[in-house]
C-alpha atoms as a PDB file:
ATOM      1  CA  UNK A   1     -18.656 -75.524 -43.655  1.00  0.00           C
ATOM      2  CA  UNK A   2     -16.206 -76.015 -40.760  1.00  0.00           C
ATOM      3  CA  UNK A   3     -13.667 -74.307 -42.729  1.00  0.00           C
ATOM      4  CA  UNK A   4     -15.285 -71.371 -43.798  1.00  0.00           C
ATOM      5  CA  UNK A   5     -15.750 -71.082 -40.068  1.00  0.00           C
ATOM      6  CA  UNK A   6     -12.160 -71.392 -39.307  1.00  0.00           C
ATOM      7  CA  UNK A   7     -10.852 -68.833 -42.484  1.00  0.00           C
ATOM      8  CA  UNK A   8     -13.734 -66.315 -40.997  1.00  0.00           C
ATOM      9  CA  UNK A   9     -12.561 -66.891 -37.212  1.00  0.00           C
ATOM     10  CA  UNK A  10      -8.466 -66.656 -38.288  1.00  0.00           C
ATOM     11  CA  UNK A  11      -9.215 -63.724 -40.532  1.00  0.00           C
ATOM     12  CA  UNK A  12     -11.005 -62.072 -37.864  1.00  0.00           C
ATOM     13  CA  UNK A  13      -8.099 -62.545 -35.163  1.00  0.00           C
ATOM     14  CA  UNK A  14      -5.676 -61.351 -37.880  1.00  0.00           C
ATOM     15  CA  UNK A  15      -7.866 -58.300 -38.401  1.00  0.00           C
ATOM     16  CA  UNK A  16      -7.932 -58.006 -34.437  1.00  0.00           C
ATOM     17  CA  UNK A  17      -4.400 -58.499 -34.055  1.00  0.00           C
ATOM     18  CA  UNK A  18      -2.698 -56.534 -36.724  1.00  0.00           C
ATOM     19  CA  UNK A  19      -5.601 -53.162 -36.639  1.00  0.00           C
ATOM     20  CA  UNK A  20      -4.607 -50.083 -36.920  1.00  0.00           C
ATOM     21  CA  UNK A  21      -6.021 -46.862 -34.801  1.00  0.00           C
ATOM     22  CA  UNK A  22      -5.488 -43.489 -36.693  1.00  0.00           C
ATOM     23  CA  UNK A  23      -6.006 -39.921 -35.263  1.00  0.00           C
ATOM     24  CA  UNK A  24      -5.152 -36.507 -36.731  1.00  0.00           C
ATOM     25  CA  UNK A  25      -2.391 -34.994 -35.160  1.00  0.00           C
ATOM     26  CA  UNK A  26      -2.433 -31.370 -36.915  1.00  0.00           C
ATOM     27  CA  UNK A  27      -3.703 -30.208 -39.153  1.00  0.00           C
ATOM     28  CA  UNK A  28      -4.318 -26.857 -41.823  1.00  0.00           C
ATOM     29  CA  UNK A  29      -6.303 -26.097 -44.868  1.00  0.00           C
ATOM     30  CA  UNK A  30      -3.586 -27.685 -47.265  1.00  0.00           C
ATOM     31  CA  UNK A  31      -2.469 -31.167 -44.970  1.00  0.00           C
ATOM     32  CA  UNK A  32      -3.289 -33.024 -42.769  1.00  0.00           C
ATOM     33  CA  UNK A  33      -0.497 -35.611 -40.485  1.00  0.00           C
ATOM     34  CA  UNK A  34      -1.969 -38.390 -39.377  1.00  0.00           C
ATOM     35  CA  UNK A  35      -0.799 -40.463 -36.373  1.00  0.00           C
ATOM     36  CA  UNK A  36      -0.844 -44.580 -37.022  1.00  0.00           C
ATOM     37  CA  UNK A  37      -0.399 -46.507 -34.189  1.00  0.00           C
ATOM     38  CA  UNK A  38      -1.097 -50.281 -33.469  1.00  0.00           C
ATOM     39  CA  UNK A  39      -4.170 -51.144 -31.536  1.00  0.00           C
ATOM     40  CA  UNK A  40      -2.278 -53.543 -29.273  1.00  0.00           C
ATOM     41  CA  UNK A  41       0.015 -50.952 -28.481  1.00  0.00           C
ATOM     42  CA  UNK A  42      -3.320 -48.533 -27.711  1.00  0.00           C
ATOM     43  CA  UNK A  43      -4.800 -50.781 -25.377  1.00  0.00           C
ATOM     44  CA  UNK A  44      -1.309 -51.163 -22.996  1.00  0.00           C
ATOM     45  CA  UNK A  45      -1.178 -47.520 -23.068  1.00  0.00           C
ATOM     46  CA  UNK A  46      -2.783 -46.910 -20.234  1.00  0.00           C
ATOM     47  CA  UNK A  47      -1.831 -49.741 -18.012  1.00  0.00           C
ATOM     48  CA  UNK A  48       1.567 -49.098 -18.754  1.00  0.00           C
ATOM     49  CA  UNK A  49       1.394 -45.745 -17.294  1.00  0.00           C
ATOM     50  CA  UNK A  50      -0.898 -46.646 -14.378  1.00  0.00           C
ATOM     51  CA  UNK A  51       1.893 -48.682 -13.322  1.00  0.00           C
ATOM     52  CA  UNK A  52       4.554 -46.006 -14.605  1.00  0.00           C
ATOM     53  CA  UNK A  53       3.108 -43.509 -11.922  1.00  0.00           C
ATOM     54  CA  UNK A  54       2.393 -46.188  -9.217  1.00  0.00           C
ATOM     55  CA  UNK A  55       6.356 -46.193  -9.579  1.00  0.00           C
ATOM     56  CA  UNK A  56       6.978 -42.400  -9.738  1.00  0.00           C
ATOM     57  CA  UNK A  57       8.088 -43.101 -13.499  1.00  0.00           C
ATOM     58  CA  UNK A  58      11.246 -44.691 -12.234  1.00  0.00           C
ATOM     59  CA  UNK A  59      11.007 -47.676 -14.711  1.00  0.00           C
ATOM     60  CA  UNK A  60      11.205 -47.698 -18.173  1.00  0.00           C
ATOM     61  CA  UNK A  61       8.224 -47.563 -20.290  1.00  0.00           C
ATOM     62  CA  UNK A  62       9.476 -50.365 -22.739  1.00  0.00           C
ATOM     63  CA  UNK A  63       9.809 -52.728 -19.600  1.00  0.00           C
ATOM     64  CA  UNK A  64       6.570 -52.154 -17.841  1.00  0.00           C
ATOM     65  CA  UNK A  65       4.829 -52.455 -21.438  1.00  0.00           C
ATOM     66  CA  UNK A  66       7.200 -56.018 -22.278  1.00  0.00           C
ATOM     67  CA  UNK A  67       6.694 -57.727 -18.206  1.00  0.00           C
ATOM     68  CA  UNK A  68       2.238 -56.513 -18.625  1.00  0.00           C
ATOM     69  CA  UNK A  69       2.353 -57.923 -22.272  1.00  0.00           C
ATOM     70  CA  UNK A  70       4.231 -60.811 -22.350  1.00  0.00           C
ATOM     71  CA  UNK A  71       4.516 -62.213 -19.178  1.00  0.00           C
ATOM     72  CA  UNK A  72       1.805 -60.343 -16.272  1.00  0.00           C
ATOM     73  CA  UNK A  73      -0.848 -61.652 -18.652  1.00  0.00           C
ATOM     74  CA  UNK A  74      -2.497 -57.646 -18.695  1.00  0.00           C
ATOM     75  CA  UNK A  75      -2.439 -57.530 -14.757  1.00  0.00           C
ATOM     76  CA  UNK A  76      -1.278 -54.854 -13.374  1.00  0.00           C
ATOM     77  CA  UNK A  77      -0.716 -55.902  -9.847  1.00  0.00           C
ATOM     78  CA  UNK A  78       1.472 -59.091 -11.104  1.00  0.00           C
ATOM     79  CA  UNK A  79       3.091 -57.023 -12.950  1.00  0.00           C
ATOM     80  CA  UNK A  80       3.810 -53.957 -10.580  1.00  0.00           C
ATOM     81  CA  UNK A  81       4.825 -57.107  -8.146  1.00  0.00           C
ATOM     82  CA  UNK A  82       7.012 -59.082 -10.466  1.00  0.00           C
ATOM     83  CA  UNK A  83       9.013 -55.540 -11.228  1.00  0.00           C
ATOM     84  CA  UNK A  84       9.543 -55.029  -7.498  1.00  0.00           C
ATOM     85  CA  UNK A  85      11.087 -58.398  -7.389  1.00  0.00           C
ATOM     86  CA  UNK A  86      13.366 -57.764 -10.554  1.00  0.00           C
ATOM     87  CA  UNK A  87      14.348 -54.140  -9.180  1.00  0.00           C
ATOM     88  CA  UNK A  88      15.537 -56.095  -5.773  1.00  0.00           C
ATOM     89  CA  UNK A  89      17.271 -58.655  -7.956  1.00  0.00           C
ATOM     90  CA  UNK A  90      19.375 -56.079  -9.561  1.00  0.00           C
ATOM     91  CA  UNK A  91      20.316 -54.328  -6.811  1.00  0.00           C
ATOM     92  CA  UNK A  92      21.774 -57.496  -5.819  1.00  0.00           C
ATOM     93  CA  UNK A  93      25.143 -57.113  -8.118  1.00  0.00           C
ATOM     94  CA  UNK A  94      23.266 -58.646 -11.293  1.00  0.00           C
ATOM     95  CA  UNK A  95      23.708 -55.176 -13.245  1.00  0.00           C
ATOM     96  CA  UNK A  96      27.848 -55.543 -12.760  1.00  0.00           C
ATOM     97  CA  UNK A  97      27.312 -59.026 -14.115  1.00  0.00           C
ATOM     98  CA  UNK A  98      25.190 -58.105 -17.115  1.00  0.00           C
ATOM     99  CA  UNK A  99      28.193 -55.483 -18.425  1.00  0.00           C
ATOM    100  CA  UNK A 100      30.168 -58.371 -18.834  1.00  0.00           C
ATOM    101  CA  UNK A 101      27.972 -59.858 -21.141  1.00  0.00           C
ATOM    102  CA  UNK A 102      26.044 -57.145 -22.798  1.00  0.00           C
ATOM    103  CA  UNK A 103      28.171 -57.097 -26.168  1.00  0.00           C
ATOM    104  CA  UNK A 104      26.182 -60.448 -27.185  1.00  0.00           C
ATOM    105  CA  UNK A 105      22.464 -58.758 -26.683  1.00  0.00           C
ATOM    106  CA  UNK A 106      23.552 -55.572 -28.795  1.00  0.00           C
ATOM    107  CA  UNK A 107      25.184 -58.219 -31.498  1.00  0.00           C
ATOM    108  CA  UNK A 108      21.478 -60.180 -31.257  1.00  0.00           C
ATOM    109  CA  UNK A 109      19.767 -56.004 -31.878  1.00  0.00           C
ATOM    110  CA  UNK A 110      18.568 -56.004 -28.078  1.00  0.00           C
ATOM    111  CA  UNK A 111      19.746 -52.538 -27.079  1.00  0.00           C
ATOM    112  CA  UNK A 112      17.499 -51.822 -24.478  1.00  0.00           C
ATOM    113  CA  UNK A 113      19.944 -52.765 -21.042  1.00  0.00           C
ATOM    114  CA  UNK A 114      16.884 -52.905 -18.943  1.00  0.00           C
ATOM    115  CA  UNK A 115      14.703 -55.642 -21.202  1.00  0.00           C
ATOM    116  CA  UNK A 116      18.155 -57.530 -21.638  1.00  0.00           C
ATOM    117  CA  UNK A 117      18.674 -57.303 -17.715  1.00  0.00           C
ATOM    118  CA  UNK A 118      14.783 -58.200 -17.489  1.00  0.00           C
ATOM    119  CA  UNK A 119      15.368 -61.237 -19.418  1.00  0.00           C
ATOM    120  CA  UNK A 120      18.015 -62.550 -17.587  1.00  0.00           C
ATOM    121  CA  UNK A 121      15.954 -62.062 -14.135  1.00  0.00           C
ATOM    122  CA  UNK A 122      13.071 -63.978 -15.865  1.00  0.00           C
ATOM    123  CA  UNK A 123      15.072 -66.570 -17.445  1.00  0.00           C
ATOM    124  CA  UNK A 124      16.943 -67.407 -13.975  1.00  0.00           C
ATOM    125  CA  UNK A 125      13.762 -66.724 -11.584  1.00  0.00           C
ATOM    126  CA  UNK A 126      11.177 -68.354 -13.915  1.00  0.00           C
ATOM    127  CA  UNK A 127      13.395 -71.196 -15.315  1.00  0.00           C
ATOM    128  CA  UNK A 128      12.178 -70.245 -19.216  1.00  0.00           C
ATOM    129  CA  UNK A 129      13.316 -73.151 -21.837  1.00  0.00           C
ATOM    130  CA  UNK A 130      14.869 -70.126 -23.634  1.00  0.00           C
ATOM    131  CA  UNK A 131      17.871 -68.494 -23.374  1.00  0.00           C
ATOM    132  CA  UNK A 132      18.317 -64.585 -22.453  1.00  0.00           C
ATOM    133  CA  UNK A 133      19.055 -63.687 -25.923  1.00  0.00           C
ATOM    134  CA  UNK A 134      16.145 -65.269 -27.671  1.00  0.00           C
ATOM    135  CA  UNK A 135      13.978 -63.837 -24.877  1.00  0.00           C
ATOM    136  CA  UNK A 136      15.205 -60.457 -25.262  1.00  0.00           C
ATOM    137  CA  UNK A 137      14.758 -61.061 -29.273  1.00  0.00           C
ATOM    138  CA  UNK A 138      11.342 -61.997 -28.883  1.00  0.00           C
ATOM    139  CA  UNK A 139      10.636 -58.813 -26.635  1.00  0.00           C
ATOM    140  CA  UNK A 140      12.893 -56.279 -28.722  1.00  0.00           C
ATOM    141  CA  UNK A 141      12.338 -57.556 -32.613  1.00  0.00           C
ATOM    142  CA  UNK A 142       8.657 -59.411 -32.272  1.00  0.00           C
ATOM    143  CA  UNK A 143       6.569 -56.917 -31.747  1.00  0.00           C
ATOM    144  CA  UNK A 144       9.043 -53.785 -31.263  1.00  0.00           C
ATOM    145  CA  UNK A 145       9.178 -51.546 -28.304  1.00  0.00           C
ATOM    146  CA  UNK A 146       7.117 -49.157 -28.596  1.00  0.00           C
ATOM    147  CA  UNK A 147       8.058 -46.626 -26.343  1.00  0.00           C
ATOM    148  CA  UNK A 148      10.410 -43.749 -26.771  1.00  0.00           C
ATOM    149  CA  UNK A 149      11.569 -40.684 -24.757  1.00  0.00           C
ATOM    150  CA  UNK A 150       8.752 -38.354 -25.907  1.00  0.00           C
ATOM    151  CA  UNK A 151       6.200 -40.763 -24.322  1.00  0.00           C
ATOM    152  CA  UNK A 152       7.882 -39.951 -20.864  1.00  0.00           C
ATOM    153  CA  UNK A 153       6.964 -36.494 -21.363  1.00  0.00           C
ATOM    154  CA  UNK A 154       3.597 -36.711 -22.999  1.00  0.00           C
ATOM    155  CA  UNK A 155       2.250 -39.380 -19.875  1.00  0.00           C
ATOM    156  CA  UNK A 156       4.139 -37.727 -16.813  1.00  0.00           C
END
């Protein structure tokens, strides 16, 4: 009985965690195009631009969504405070630095410079058992980035 309970309780989380949210996007008499996106993705929506504005859309979306998902726990002060500390930390030279070794985070598919300059700030401020790399991985492959330019516009 126990593990009917556990297949029931797993294939409910799966359910939760991989759903789906559709909405019609346009439409006419012949077709309809229907806009997928992931529910987790839904829900950081609007935290990630509450803290997008609170910032005067400085930051990008992908790293707001990445420091309130992964490592801000869904707070948005933590996270609005633990991207004030990484903006002073970059100002401090760390950017030059990165350039030097951005060629291995583009060979590892991490393309987004401010996620890869993220992870290094977390994995030196934080002392993370993982290297840059396999944080930026994690971030970039995982579960995607989810953001792209035509969010900026649609949320300003």
């Amino acid at each position: 009985m126990n593990v009917k309970f556990c297949l029931q309780d797993d294939e409910k989380t799966h359910k939760e965690e991989y759903a789906w949210n559709a909405k019609v996007e346009n439409e006419d008499e012949y077709t309809q195009m229907i806009l997928l996106t992931w529910v987790k993705y839904d829900q950081y929506i609007q935290q990630t631009m509450q803290i997008s504005a609170m910032w005067n859309h400085q930051i990008d979306l992908n790293l707001i969504y990445g420091a309130l998902n992964y490592y801000c726990k869904k707070d948005v002060n933590q996270t609005s405070e633990l991207l004030s500390k990484f903006e002073q930390w970059k100002c401090q030279n760390n950017e030059q630095k990165y350039k030097e070794i951005m060629d291995e985070f583009v060979k590892g598919r991490c393309c987004n410079n401010q996620i890869n300059l993220f992870c290094i700030f977390l994995a030196k401020k934080k002392r993370l058992r993982y290297n840059t790399i396999e944080i930026a991985k994690v971030v970039t492959i995982q579960n995607g980035l989810p953001f792209v330019e035509k969010d900026k516009k649609n949320y300003k």
